[in-house]
PDB file of N, CA and C in Angstrom:
ATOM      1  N   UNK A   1       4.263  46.201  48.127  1.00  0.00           N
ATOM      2  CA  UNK A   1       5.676  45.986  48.282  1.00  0.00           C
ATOM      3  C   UNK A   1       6.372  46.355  46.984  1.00  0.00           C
ATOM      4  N   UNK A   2       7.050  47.320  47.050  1.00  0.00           N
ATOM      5  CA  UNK A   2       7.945  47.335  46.310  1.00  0.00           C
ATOM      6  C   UNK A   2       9.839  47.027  46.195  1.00  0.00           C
ATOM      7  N   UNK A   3       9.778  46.234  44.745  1.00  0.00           N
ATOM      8  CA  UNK A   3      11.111  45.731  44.675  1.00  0.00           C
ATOM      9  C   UNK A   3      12.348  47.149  44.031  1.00  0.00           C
ATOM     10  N   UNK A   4      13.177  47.141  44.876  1.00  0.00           N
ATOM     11  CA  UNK A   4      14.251  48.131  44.924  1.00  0.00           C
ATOM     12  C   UNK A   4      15.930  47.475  44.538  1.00  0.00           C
ATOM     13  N   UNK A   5      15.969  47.750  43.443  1.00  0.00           N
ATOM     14  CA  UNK A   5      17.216  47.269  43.252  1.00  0.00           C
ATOM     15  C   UNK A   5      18.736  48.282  43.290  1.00  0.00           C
ATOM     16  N   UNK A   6      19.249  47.762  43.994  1.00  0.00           N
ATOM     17  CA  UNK A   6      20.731  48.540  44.653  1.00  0.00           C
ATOM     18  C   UNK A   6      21.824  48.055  43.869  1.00  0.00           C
ATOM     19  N   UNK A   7      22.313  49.292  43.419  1.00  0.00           N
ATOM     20  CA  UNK A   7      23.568  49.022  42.784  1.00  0.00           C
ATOM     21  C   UNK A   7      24.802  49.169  43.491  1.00  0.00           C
ATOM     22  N   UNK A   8      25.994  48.159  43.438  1.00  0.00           N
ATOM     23  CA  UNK A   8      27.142  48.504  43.963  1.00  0.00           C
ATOM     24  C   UNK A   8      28.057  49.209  43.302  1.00  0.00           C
ATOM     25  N   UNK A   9      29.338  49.737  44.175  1.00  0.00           N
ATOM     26  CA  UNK A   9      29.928  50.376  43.418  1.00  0.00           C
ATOM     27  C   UNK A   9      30.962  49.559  42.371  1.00  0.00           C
ATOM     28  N   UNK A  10      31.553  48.596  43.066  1.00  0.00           N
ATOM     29  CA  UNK A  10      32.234  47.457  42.674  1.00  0.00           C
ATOM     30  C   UNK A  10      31.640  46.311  41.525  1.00  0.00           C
ATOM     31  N   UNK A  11      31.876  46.631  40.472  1.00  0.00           N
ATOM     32  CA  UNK A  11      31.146  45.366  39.330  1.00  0.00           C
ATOM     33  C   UNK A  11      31.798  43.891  39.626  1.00  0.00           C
ATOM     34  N   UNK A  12      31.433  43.007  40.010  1.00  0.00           N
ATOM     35  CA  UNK A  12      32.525  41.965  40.083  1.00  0.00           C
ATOM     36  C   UNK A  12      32.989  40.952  39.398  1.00  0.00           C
ATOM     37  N   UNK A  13      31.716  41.881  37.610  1.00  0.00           N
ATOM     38  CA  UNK A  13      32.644  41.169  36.455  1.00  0.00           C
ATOM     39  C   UNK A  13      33.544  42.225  35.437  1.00  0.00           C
ATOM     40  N   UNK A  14      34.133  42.495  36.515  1.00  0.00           N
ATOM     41  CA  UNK A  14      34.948  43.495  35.593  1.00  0.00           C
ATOM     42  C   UNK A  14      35.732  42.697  34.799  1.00  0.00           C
ATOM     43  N   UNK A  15      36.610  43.024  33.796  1.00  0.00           N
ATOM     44  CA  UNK A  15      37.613  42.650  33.431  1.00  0.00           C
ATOM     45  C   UNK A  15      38.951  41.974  34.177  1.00  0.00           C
ATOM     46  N   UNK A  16      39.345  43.641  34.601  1.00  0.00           N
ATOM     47  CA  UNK A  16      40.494  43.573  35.558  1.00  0.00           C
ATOM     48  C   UNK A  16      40.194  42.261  36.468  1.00  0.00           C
ATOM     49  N   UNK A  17      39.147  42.601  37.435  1.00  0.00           N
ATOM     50  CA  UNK A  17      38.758  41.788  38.343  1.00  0.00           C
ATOM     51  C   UNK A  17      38.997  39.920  38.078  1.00  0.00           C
ATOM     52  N   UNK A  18      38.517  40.095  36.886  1.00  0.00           N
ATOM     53  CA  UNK A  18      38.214  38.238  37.003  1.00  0.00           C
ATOM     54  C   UNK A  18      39.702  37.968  36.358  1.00  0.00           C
ATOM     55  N   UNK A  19      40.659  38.927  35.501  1.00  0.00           N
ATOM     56  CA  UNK A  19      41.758  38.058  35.294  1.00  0.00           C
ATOM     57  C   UNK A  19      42.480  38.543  36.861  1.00  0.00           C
ATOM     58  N   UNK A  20      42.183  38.591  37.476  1.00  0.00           N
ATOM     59  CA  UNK A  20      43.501  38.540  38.557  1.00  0.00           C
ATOM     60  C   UNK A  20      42.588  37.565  39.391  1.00  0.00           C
ATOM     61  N   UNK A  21      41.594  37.130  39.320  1.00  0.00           N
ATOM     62  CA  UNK A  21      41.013  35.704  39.869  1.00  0.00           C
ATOM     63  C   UNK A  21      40.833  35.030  39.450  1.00  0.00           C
ATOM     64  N   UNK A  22      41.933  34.777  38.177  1.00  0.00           N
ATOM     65  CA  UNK A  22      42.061  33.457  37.315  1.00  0.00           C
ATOM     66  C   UNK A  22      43.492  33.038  37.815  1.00  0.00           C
ATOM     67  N   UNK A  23      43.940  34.127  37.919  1.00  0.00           N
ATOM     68  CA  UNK A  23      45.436  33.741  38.429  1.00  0.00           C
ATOM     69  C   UNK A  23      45.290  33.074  39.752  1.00  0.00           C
ATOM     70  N   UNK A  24      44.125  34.101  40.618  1.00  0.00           N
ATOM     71  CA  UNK A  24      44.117  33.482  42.052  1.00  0.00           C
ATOM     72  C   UNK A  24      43.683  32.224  42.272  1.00  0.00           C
ATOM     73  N   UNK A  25      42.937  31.801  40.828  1.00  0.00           N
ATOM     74  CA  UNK A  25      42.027  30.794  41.431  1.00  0.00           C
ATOM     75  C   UNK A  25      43.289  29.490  40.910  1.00  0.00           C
ATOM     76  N   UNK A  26      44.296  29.758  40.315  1.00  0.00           N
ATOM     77  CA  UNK A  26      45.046  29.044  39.790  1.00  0.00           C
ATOM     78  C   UNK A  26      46.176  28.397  40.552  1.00  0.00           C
ATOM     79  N   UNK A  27      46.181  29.756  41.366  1.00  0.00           N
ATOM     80  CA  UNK A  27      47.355  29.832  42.623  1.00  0.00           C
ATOM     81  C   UNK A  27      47.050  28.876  43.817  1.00  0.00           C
ATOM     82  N   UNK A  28      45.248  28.782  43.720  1.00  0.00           N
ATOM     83  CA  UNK A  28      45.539  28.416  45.049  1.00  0.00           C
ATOM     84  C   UNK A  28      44.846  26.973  44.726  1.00  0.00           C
ATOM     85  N   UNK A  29      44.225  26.474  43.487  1.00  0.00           N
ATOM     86  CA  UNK A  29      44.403  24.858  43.348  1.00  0.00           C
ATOM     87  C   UNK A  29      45.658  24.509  42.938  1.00  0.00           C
ATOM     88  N   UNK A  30      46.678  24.811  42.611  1.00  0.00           N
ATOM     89  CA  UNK A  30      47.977  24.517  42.689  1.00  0.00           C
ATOM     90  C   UNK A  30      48.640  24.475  44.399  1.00  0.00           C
ATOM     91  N   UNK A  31      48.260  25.267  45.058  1.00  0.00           N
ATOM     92  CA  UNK A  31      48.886  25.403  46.545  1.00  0.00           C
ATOM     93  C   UNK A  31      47.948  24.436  47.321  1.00  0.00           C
ATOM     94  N   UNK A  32      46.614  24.108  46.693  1.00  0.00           N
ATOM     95  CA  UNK A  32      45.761  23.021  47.240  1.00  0.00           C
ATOM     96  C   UNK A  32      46.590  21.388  46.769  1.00  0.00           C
ATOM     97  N   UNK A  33      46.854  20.665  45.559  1.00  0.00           N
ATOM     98  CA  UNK A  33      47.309  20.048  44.812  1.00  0.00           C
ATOM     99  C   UNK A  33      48.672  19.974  46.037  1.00  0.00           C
ATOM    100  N   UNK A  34      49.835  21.105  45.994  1.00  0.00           N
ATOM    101  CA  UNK A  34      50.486  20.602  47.146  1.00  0.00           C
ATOM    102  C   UNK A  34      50.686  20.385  47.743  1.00  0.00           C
ATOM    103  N   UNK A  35      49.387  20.664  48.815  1.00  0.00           N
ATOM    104  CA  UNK A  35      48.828  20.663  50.066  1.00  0.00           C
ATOM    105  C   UNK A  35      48.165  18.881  50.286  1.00  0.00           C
ATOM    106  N   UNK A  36      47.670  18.635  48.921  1.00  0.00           N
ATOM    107  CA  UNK A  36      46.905  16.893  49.273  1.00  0.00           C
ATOM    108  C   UNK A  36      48.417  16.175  48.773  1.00  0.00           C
ATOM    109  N   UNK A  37      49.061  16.221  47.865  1.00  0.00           N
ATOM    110  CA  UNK A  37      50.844  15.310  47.395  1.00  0.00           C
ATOM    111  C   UNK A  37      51.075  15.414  48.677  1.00  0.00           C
ATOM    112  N   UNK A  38      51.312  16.262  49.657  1.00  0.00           N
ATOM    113  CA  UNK A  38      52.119  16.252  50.655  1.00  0.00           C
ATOM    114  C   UNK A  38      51.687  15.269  51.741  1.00  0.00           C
ATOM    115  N   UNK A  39      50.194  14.787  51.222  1.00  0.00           N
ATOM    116  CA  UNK A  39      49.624  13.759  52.553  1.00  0.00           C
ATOM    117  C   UNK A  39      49.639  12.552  52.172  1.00  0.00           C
ATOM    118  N   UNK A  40      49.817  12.676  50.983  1.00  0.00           N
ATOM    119  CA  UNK A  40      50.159  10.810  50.382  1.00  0.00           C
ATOM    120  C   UNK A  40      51.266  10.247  50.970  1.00  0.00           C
ATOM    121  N   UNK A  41      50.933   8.400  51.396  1.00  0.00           N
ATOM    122  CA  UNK A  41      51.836   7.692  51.716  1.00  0.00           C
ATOM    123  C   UNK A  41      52.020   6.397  50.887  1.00  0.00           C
ATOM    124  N   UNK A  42      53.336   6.436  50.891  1.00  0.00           N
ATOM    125  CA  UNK A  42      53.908   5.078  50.182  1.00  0.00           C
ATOM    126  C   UNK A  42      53.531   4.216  50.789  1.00  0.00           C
ATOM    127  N   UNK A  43      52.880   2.862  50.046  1.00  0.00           N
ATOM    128  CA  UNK A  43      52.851   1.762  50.786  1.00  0.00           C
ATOM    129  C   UNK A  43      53.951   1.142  51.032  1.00  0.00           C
ATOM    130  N   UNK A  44      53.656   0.322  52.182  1.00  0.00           N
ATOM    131  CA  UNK A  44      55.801  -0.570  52.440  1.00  0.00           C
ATOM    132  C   UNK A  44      55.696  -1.968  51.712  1.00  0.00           C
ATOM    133  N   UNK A  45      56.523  -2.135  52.089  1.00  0.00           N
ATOM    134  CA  UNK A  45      57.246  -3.708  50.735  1.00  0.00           C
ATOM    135  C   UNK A  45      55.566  -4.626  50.886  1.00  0.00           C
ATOM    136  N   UNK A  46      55.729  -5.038  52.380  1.00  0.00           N
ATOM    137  CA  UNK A  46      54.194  -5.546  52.458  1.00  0.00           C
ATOM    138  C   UNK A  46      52.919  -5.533  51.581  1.00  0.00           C
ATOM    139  N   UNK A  47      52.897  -4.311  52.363  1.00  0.00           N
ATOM    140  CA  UNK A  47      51.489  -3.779  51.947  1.00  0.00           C
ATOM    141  C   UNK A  47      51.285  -3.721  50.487  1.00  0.00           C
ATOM    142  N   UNK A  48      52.163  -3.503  49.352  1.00  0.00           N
ATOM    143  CA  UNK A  48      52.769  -3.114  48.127  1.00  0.00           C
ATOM    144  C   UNK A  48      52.195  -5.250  47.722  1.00  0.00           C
ATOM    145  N   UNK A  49      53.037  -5.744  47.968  1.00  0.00           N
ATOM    146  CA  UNK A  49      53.363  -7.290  47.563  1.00  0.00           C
ATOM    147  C   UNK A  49      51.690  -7.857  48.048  1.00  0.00           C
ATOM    148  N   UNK A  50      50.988  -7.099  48.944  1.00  0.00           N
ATOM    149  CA  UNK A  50      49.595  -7.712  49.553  1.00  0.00           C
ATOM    150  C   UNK A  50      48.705  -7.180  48.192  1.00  0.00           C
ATOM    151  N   UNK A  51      48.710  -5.838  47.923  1.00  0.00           N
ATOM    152  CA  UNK A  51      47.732  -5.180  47.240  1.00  0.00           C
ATOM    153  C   UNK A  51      47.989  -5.913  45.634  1.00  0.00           C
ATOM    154  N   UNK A  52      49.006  -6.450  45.167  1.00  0.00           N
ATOM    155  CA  UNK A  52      49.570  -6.796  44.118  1.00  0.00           C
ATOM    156  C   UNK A  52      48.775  -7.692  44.259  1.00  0.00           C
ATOM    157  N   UNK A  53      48.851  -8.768  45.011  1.00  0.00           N
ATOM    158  CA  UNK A  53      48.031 -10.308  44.866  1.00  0.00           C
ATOM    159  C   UNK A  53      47.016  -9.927  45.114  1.00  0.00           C
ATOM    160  N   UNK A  54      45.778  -9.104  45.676  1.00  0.00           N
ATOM    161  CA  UNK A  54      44.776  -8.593  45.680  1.00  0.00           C
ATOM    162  C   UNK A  54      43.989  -8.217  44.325  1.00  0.00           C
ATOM    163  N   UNK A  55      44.771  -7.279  43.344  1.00  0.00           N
ATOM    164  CA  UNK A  55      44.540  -6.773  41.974  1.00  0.00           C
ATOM    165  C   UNK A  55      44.754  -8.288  41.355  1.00  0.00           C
ATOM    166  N   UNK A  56      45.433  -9.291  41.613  1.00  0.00           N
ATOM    167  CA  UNK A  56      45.820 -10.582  40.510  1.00  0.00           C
ATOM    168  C   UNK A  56      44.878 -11.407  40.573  1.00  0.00           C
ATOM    169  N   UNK A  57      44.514 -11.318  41.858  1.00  0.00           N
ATOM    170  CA  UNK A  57      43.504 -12.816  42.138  1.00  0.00           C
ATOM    171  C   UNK A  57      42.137 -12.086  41.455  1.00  0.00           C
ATOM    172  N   UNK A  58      41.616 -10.608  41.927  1.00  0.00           N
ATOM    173  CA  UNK A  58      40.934 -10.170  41.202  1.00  0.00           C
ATOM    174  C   UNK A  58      40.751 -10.318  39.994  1.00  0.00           C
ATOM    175  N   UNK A  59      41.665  -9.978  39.245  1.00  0.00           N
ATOM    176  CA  UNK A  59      41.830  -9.933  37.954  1.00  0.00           C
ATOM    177  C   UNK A  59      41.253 -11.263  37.048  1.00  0.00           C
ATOM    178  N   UNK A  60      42.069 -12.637  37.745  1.00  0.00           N
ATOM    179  CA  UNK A  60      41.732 -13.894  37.176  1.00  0.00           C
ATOM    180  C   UNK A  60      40.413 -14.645  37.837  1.00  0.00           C
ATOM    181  N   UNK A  61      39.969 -13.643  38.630  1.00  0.00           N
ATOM    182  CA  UNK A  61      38.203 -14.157  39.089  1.00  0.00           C
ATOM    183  C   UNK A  61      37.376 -13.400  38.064  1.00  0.00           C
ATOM    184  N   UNK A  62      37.861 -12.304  37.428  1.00  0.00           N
ATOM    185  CA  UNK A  62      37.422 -12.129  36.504  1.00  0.00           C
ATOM    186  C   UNK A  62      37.090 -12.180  35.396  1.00  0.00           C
ATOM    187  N   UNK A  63      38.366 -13.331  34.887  1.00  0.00           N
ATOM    188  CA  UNK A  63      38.656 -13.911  33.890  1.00  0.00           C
ATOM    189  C   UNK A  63      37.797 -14.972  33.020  1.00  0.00           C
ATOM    190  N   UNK A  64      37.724 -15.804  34.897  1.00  0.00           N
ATOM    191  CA  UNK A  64      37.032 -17.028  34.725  1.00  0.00           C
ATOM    192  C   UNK A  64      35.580 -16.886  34.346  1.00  0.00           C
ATOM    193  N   UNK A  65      35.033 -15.563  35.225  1.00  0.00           N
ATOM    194  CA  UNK A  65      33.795 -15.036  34.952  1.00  0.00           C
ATOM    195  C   UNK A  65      33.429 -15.043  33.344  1.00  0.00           C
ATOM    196  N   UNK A  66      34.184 -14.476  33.288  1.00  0.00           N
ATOM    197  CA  UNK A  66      34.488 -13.829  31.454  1.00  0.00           C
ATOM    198  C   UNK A  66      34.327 -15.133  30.493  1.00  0.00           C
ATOM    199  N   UNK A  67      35.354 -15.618  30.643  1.00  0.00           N
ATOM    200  CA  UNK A  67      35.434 -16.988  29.627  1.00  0.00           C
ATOM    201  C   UNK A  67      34.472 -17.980  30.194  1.00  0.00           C
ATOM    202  N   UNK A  68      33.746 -18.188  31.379  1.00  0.00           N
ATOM    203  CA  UNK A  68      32.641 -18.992  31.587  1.00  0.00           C
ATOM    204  C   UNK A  68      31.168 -18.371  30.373  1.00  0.00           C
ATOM    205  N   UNK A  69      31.385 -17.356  30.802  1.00  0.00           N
ATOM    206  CA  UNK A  69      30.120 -16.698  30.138  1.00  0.00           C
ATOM    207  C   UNK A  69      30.194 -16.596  28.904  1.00  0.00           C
ATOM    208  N   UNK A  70      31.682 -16.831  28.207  1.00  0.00           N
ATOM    209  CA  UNK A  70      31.849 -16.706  26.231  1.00  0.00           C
ATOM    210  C   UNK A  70      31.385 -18.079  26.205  1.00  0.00           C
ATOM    211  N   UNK A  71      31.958 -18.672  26.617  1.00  0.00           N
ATOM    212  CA  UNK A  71      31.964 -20.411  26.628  1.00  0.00           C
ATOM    213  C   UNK A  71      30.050 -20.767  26.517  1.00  0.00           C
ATOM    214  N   UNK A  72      29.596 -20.124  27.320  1.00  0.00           N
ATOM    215  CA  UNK A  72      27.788 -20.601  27.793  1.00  0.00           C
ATOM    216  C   UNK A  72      27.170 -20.104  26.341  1.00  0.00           C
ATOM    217  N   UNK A  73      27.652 -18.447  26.141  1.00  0.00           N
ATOM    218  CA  UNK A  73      26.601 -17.443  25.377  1.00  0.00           C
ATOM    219  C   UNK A  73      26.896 -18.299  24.008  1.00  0.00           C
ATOM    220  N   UNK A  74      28.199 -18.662  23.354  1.00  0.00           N
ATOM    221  CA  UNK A  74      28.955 -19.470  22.475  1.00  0.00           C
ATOM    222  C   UNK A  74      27.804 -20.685  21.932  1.00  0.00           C
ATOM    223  N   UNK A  75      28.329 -21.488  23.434  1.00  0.00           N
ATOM    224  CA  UNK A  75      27.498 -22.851  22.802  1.00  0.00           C
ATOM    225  C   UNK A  75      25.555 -22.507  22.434  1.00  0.00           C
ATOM    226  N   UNK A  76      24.967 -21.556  23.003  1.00  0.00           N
ATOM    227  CA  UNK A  76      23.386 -21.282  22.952  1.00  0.00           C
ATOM    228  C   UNK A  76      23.828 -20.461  21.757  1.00  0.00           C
ATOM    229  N   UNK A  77      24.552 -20.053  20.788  1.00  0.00           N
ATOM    230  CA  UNK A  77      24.517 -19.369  19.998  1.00  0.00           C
ATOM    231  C   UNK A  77      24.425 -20.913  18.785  1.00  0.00           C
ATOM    232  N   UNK A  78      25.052 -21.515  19.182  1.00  0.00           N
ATOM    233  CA  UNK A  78      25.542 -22.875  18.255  1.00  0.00           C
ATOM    234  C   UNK A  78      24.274 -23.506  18.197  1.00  0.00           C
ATOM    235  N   UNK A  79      23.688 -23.517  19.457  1.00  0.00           N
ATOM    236  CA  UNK A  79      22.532 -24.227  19.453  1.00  0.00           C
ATOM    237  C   UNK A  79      21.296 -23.747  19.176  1.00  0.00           C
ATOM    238  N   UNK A  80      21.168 -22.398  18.820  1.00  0.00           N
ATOM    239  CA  UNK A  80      20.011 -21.817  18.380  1.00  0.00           C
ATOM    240  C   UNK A  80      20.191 -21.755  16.892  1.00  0.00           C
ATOM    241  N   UNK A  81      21.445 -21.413  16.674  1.00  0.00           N
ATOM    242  CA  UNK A  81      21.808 -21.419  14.779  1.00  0.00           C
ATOM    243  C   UNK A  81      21.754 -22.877  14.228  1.00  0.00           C
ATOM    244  N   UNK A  82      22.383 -24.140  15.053  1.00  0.00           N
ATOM    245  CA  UNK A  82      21.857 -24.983  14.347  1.00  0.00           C
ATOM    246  C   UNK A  82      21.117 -26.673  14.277  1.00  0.00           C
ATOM    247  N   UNK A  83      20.839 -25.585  16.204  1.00  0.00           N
ATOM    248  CA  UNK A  83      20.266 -27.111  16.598  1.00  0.00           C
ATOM    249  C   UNK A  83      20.546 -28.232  17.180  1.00  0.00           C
ATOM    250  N   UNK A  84      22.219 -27.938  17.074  1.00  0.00           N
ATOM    251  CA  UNK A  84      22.687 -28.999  17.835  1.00  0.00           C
ATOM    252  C   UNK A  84      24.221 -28.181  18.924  1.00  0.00           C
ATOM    253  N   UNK A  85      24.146 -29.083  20.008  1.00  0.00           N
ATOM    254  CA  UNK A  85      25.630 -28.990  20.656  1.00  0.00           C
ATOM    255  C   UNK A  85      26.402 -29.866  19.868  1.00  0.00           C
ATOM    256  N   UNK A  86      27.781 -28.871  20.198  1.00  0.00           N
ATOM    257  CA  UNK A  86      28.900 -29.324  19.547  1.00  0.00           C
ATOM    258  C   UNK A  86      30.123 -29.509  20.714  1.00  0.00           C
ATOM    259  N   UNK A  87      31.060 -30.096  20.944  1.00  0.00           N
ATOM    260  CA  UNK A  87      31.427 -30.357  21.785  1.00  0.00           C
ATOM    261  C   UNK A  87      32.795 -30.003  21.745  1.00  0.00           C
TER     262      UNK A  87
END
């Protein structure tokens, strides 16, 4: 078997070639970009005032997480440095 390699006539890293498919490729994620903006929807007063208390309550379950765990790592830090709880 022999391997035969075929040349085209068309290079398709020309120069010319790839800057006018920088432009194209520019043109058309920009015409893509307006194409997905155009499918976005506003949430309504609701939905807006629901997702708000959603992100808040989140937020301060996270909190508690947080400052439970300074509070724990804190006192075992106290108590390995010096032996005793402190209160």
């Amino acid at each position: 078997m022999s391997d035969i390699a075929t040349s085209s006539s068309k290079d398709p890293q020309s120069p010319k070639a790839d800057r006018r498919g920088i432009f194209a490729g520019i043109a058309l994620f920009l015409r893509q970009v307006i194409s997905e903006l155009k499918k976005v929807v506003t949430p309504t007063r609701k939905e807006w005032f629901s997702y708000t208390l959603w992100v808040l309550g989140f937020v301060a379950v996270v909190m508690v997480i947080v400052s439970v765990l300074d509070f724990l790592f804190g006192q075992a830090s106290i108590f390995v440095f010096t032996n005793q709880l402190e209160q």
